[in-house]
C-alpha atoms as a PDB file:
ATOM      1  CA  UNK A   1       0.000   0.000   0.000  1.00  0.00           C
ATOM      2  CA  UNK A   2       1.718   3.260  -0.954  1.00  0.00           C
ATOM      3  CA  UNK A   3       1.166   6.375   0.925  1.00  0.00           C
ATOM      4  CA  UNK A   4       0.584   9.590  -0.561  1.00  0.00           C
ATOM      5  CA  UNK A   5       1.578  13.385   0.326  1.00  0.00           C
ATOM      6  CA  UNK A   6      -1.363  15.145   1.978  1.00  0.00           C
ATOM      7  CA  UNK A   7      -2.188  17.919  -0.068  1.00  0.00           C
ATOM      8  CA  UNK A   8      -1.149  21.287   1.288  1.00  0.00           C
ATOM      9  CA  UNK A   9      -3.779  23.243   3.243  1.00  0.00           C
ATOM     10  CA  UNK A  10      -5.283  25.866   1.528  1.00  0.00           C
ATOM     11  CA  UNK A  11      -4.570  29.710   3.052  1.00  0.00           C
ATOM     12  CA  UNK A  12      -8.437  30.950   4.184  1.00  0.00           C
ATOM     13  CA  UNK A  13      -8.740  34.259   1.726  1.00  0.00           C
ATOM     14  CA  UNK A  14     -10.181  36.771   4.138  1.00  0.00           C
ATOM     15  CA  UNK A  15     -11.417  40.376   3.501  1.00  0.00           C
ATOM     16  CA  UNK A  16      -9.244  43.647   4.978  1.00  0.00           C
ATOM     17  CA  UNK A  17      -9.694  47.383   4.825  1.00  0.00           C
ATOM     18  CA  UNK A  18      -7.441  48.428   2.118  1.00  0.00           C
ATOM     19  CA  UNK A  19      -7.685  52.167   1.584  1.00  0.00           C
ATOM     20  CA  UNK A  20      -9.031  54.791   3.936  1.00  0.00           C
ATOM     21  CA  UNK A  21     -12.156  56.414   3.097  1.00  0.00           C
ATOM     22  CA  UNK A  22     -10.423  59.698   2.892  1.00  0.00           C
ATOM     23  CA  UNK A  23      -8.267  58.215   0.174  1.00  0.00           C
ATOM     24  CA  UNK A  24     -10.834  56.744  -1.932  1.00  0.00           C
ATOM     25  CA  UNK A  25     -13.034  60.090  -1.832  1.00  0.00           C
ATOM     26  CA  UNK A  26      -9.507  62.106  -3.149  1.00  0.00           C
ATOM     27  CA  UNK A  27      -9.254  59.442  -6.134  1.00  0.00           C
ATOM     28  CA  UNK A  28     -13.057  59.635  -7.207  1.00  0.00           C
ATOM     29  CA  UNK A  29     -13.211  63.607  -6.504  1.00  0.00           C
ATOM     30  CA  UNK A  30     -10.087  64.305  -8.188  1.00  0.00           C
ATOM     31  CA  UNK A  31     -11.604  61.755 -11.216  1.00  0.00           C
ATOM     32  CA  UNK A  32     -14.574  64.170 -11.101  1.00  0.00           C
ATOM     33  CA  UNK A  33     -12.510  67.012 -11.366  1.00  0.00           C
ATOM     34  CA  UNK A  34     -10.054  66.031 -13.880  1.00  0.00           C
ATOM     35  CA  UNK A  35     -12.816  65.405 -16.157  1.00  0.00           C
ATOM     36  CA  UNK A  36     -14.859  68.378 -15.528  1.00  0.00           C
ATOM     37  CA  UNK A  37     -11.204  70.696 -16.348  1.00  0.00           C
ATOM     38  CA  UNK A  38     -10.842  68.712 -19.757  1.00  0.00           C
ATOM     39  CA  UNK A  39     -14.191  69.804 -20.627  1.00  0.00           C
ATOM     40  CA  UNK A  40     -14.142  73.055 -19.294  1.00  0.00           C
ATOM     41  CA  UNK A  41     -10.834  73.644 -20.842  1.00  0.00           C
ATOM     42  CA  UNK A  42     -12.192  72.470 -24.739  1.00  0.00           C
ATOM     43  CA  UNK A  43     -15.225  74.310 -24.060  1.00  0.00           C
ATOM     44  CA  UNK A  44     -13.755  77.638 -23.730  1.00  0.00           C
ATOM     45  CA  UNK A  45     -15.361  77.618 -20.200  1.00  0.00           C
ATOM     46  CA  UNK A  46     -12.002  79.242 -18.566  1.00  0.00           C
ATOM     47  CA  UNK A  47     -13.502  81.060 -15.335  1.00  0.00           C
ATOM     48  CA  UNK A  48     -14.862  77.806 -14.308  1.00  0.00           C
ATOM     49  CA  UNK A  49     -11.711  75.900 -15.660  1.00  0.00           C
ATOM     50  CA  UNK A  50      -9.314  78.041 -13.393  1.00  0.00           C
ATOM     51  CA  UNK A  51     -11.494  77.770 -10.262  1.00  0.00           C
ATOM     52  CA  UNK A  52     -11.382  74.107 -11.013  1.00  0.00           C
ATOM     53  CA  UNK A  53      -7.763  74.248 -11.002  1.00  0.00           C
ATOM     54  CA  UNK A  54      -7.517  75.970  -7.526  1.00  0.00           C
ATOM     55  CA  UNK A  55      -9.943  73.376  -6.390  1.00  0.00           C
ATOM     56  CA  UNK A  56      -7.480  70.749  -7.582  1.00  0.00           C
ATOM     57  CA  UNK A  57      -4.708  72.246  -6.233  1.00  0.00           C
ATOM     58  CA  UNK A  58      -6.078  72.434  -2.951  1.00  0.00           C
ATOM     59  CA  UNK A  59      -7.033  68.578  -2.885  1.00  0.00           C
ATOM     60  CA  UNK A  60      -3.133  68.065  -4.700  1.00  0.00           C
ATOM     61  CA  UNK A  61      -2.297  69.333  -1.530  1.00  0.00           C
ATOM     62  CA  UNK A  62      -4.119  67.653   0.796  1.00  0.00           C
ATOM     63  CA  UNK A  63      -2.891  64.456  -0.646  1.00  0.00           C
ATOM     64  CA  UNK A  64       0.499  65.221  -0.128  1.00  0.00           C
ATOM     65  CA  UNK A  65      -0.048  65.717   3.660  1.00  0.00           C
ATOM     66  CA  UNK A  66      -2.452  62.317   3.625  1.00  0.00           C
ATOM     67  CA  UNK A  67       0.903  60.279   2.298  1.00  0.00           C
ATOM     68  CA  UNK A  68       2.322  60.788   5.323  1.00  0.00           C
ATOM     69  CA  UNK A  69      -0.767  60.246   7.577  1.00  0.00           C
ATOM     70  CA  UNK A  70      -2.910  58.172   6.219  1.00  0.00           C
ATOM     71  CA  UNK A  71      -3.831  54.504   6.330  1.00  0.00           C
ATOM     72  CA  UNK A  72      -0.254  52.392   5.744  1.00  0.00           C
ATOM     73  CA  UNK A  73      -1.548  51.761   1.573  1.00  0.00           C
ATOM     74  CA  UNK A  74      -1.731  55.475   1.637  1.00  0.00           C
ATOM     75  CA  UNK A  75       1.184  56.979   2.650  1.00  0.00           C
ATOM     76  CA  UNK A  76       4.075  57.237   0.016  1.00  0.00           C
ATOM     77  CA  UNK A  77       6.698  55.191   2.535  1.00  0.00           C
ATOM     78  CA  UNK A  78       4.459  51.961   1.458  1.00  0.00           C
ATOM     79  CA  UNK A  79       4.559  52.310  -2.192  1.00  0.00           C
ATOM     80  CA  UNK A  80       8.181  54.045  -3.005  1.00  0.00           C
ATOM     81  CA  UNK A  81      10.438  51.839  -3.902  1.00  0.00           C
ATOM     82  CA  UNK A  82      13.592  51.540  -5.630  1.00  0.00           C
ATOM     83  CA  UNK A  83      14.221  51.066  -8.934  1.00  0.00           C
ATOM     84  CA  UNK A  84      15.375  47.406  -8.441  1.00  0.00           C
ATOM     85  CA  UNK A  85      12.457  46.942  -6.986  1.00  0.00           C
ATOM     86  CA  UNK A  86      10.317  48.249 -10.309  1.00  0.00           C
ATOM     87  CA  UNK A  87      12.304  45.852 -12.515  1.00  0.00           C
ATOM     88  CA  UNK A  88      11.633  43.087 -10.610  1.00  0.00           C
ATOM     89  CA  UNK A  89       8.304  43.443 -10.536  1.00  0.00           C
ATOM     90  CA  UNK A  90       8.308  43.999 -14.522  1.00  0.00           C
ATOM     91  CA  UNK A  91      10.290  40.845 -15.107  1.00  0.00           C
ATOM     92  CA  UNK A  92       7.603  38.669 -12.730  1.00  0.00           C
ATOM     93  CA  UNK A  93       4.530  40.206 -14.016  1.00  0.00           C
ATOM     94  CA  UNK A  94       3.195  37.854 -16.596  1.00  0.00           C
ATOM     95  CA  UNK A  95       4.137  35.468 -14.041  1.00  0.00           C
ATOM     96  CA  UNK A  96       1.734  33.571 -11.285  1.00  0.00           C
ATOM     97  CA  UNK A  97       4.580  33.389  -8.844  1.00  0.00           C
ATOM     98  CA  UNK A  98       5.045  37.059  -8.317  1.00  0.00           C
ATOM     99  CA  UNK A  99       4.852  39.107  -5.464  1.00  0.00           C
ATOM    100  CA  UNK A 100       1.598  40.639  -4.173  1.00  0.00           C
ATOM    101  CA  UNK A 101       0.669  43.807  -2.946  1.00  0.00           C
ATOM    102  CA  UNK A 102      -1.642  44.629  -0.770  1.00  0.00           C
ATOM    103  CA  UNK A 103      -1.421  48.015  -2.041  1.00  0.00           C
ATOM    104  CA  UNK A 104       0.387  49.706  -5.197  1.00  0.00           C
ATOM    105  CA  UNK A 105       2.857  47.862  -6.304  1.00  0.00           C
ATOM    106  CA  UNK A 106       6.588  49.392  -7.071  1.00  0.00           C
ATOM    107  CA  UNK A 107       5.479  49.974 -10.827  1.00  0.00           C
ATOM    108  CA  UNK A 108       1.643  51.563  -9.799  1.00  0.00           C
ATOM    109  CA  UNK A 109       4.127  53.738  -6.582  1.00  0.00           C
ATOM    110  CA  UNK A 110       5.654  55.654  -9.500  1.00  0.00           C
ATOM    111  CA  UNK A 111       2.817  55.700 -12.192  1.00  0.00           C
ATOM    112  CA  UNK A 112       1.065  57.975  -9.137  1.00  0.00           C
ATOM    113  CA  UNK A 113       4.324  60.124  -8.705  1.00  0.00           C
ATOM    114  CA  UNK A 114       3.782  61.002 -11.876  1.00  0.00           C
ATOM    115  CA  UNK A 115       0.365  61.706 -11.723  1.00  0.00           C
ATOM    116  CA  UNK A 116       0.577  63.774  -8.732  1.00  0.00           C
ATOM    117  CA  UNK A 117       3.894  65.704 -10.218  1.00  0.00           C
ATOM    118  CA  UNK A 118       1.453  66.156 -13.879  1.00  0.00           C
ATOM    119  CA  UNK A 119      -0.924  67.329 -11.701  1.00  0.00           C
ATOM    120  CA  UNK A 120       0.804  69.790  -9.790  1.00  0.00           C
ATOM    121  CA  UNK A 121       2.369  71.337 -12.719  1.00  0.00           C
ATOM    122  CA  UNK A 122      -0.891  71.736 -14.364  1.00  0.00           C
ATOM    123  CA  UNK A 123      -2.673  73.119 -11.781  1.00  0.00           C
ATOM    124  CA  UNK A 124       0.761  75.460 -10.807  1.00  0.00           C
ATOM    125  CA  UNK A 125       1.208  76.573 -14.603  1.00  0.00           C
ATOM    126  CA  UNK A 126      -2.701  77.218 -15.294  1.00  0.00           C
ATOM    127  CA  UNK A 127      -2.190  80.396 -12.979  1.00  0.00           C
ATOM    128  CA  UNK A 128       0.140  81.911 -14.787  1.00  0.00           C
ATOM    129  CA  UNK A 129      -1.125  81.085 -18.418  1.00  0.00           C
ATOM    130  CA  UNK A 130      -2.996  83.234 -20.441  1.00  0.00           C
ATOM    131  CA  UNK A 131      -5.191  82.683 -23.632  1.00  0.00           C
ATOM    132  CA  UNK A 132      -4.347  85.719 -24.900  1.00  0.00           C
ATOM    133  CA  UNK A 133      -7.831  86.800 -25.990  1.00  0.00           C
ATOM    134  CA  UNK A 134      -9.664  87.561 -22.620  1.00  0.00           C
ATOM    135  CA  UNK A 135      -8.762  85.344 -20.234  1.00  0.00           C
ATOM    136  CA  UNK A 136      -5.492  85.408 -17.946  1.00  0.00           C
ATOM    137  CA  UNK A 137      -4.379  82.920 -14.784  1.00  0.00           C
ATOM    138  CA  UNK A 138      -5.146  84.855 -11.412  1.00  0.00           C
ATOM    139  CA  UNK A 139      -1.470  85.605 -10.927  1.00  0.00           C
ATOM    140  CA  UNK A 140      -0.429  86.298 -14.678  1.00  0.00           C
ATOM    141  CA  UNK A 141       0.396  89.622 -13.604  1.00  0.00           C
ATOM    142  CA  UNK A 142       2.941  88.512 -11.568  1.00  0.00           C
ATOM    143  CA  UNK A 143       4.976  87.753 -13.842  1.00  0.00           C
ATOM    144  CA  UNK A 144       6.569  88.647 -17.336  1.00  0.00           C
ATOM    145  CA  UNK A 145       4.886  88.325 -20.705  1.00  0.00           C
ATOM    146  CA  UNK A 146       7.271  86.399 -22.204  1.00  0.00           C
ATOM    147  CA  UNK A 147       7.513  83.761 -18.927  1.00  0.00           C
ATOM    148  CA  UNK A 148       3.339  83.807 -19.080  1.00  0.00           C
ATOM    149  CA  UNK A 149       3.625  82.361 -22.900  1.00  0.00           C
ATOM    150  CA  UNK A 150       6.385  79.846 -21.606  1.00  0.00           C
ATOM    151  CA  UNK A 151       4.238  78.928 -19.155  1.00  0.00           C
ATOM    152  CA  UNK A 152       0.946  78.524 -21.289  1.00  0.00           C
ATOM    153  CA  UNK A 153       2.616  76.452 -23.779  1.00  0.00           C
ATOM    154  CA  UNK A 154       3.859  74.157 -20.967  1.00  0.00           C
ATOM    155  CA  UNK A 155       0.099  74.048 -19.543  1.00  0.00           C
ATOM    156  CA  UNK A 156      -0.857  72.694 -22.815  1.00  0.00           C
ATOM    157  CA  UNK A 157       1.677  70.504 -23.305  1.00  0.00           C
ATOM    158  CA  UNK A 158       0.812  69.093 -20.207  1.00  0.00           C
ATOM    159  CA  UNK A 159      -2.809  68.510 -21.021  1.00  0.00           C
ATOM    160  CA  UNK A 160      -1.964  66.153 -23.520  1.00  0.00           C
ATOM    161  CA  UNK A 161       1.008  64.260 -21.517  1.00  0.00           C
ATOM    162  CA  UNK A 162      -2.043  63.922 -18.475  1.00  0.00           C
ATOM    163  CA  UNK A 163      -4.268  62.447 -21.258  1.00  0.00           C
ATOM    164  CA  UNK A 164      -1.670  60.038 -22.303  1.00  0.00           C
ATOM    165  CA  UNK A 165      -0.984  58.887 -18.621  1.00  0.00           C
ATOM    166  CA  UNK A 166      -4.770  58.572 -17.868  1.00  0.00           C
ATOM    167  CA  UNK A 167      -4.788  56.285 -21.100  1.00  0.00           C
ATOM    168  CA  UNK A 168      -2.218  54.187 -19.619  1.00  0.00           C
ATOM    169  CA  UNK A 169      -3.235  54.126 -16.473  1.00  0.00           C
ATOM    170  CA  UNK A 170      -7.315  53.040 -17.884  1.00  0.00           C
ATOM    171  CA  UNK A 171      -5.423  50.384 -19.845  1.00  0.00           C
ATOM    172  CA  UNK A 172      -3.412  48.807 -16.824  1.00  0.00           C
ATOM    173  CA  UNK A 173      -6.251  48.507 -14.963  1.00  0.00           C
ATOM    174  CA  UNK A 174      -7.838  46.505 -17.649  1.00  0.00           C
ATOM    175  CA  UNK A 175      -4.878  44.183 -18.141  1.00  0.00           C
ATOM    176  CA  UNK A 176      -4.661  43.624 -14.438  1.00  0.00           C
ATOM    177  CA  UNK A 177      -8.541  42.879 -14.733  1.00  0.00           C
ATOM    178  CA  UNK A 178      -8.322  40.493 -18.066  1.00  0.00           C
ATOM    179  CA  UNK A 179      -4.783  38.872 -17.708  1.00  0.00           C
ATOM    180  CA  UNK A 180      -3.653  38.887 -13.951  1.00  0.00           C
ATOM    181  CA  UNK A 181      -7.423  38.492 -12.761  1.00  0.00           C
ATOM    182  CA  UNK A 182      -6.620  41.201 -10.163  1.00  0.00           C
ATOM    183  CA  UNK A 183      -9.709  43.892  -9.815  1.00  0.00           C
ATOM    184  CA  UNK A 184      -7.894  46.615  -8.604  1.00  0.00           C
ATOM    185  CA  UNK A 185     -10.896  48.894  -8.669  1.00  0.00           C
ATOM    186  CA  UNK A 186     -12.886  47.467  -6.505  1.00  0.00           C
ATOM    187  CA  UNK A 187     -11.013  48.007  -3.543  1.00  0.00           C
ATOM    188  CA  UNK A 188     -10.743  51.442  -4.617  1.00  0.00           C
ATOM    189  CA  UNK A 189     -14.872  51.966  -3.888  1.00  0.00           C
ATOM    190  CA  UNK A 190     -15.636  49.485  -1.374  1.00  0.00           C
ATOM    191  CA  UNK A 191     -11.756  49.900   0.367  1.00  0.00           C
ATOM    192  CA  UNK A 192     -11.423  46.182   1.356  1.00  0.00           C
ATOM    193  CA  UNK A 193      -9.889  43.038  -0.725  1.00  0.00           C
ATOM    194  CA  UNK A 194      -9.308  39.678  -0.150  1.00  0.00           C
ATOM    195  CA  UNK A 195      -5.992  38.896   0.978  1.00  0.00           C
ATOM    196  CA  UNK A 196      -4.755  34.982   2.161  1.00  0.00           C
ATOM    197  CA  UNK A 197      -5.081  35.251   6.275  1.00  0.00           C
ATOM    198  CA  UNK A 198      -1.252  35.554   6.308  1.00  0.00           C
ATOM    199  CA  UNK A 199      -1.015  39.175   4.479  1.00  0.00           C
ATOM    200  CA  UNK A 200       0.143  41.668   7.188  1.00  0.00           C
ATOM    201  CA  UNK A 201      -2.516  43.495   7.947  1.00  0.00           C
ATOM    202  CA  UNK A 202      -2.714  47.264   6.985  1.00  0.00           C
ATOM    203  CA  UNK A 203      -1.879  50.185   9.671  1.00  0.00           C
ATOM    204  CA  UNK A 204      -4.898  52.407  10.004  1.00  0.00           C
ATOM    205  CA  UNK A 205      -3.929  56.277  10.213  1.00  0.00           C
ATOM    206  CA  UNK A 206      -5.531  59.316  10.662  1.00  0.00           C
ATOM    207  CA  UNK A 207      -9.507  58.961  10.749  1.00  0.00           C
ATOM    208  CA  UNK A 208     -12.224  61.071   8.070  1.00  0.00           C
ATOM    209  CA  UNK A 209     -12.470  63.834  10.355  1.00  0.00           C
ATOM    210  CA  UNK A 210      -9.005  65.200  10.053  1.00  0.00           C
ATOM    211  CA  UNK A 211      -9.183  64.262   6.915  1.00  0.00           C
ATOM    212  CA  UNK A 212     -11.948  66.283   6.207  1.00  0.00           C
ATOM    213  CA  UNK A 213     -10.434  69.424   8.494  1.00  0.00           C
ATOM    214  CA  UNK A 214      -7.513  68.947   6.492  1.00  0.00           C
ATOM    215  CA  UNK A 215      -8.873  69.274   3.230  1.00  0.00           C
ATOM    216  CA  UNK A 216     -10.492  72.577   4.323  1.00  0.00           C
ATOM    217  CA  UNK A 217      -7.504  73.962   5.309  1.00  0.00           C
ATOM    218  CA  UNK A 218      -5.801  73.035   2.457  1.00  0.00           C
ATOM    219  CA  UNK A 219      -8.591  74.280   0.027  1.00  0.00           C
ATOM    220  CA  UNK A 220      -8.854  77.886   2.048  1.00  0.00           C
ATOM    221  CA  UNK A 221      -4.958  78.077   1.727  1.00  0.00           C
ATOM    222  CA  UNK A 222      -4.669  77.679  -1.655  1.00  0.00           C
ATOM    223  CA  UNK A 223      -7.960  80.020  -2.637  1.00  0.00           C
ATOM    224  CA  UNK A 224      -6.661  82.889   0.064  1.00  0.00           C
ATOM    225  CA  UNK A 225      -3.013  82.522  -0.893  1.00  0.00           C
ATOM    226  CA  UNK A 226      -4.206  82.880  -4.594  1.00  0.00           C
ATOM    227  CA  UNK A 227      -6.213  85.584  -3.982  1.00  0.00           C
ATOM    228  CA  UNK A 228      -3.841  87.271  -1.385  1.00  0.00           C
ATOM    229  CA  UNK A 229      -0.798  86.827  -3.991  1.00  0.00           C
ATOM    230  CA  UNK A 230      -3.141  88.327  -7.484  1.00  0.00           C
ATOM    231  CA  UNK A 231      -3.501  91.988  -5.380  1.00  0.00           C
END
């Protein structure tokens, strides 16, 4: 009679909070908003554009301060890696055996430095830029003709680099979805995913309150420091 090897035991899969509320309400705001400055922007709709663009700013802003007190996926010092650490996870990824994240992997760390960074610039260059018909940046004065026109042309330019990344970063999500059989949106509205019972689980941060005073701050900087700087 010959023995056979047990099987290995399966790992339960169990559910855990994966981003913070506060995090999940910047990514679908700031999706909101993104879209609503594209249109206003083609449209001709530049008031509203360049109030949307403060608004932005302002939540840019907050973001930056939530990477550093937010939930553990949420804060930059879980999702900046080296660049080692990128290749290797490019080399493994049409692999099974790969490492998993419970959060943004080294690749996804950077693709949202660069969205923050496009971001930033956009929002920094729009008040500056002018369309040279009727409509100028709130502090266009502030600085010299020639610098405004650098400045425009860079805000453009940048409108169709953010266009490109949202393109890529639309198309990753669906070849996580199709080929890795990963849904990493999700997690991004209900904030939980399943994980094997072994994954460490996440560090909880600051709680939606601050968040919330946090964002007000931030938005009531931006929109007095804008309108404080334009006298």
């Amino acid at each position: 009679m010959t023995d056979h090897p047990a099987a290995p035991a399966a790992i339960p899969a169990v559910s855990v909070p994966v981003w913070d509320l506060p995090t999940r309400l910047f990514h679908w705001v700031l999706v909101i908003a993104v879209c609503a400055l594209f249109y206003t922007g083609l449209q001709g709709k530049l008031d509203l554009h360049m109030k949307l663009g403060q608004f932005v700013l302002g939540l840019l802003l907050f973001r930056l301060i939530w990477g550093f007190i937010g939930n553990r996926q949420a804060r930059f010092s879980d999702f900046i890696a080296g660049p080692a650490a990128a290749i290797a996870y490019l080399r493994g990824l049409f692999g099974s055996n790969g490492p998993k994240y419970l959060g943004h992997n080294p690749v996804g760390g950077y693709a949202v430095l660069l969205m923050l960074a496009l971001l930033l610039i956009q929002a920094s260059t729009g008040l500056f830029a002018s369309d040279d018909i009727a409509t100028d940046g709130p502090l266009y004065s502030k600085v010299s003709s020639s610098l405004s026109a650098r400045l425009s042309t860079l805000h453009r330019l940048g409108f169709d680099a953010l266009l490109v990344i949202i393109l890529i970063h639309l198309a990753s999500n669906a070849f996580y979805l199709l080929v890795k059989r990963e849904n990493l949106i999700s997690p991004m509205v209900t904030g939980s995913k399943t994980v094997p019972a072994s994954t460490i689980m996440p560090v909880q941060g600051a709680g939606p309150v601050a968040a919330l005073v946090i964002f007000a701050i931030c938005e009531i900087v931006v929109f007095a420091g804008i309108t404080w700087l334009a006298k």
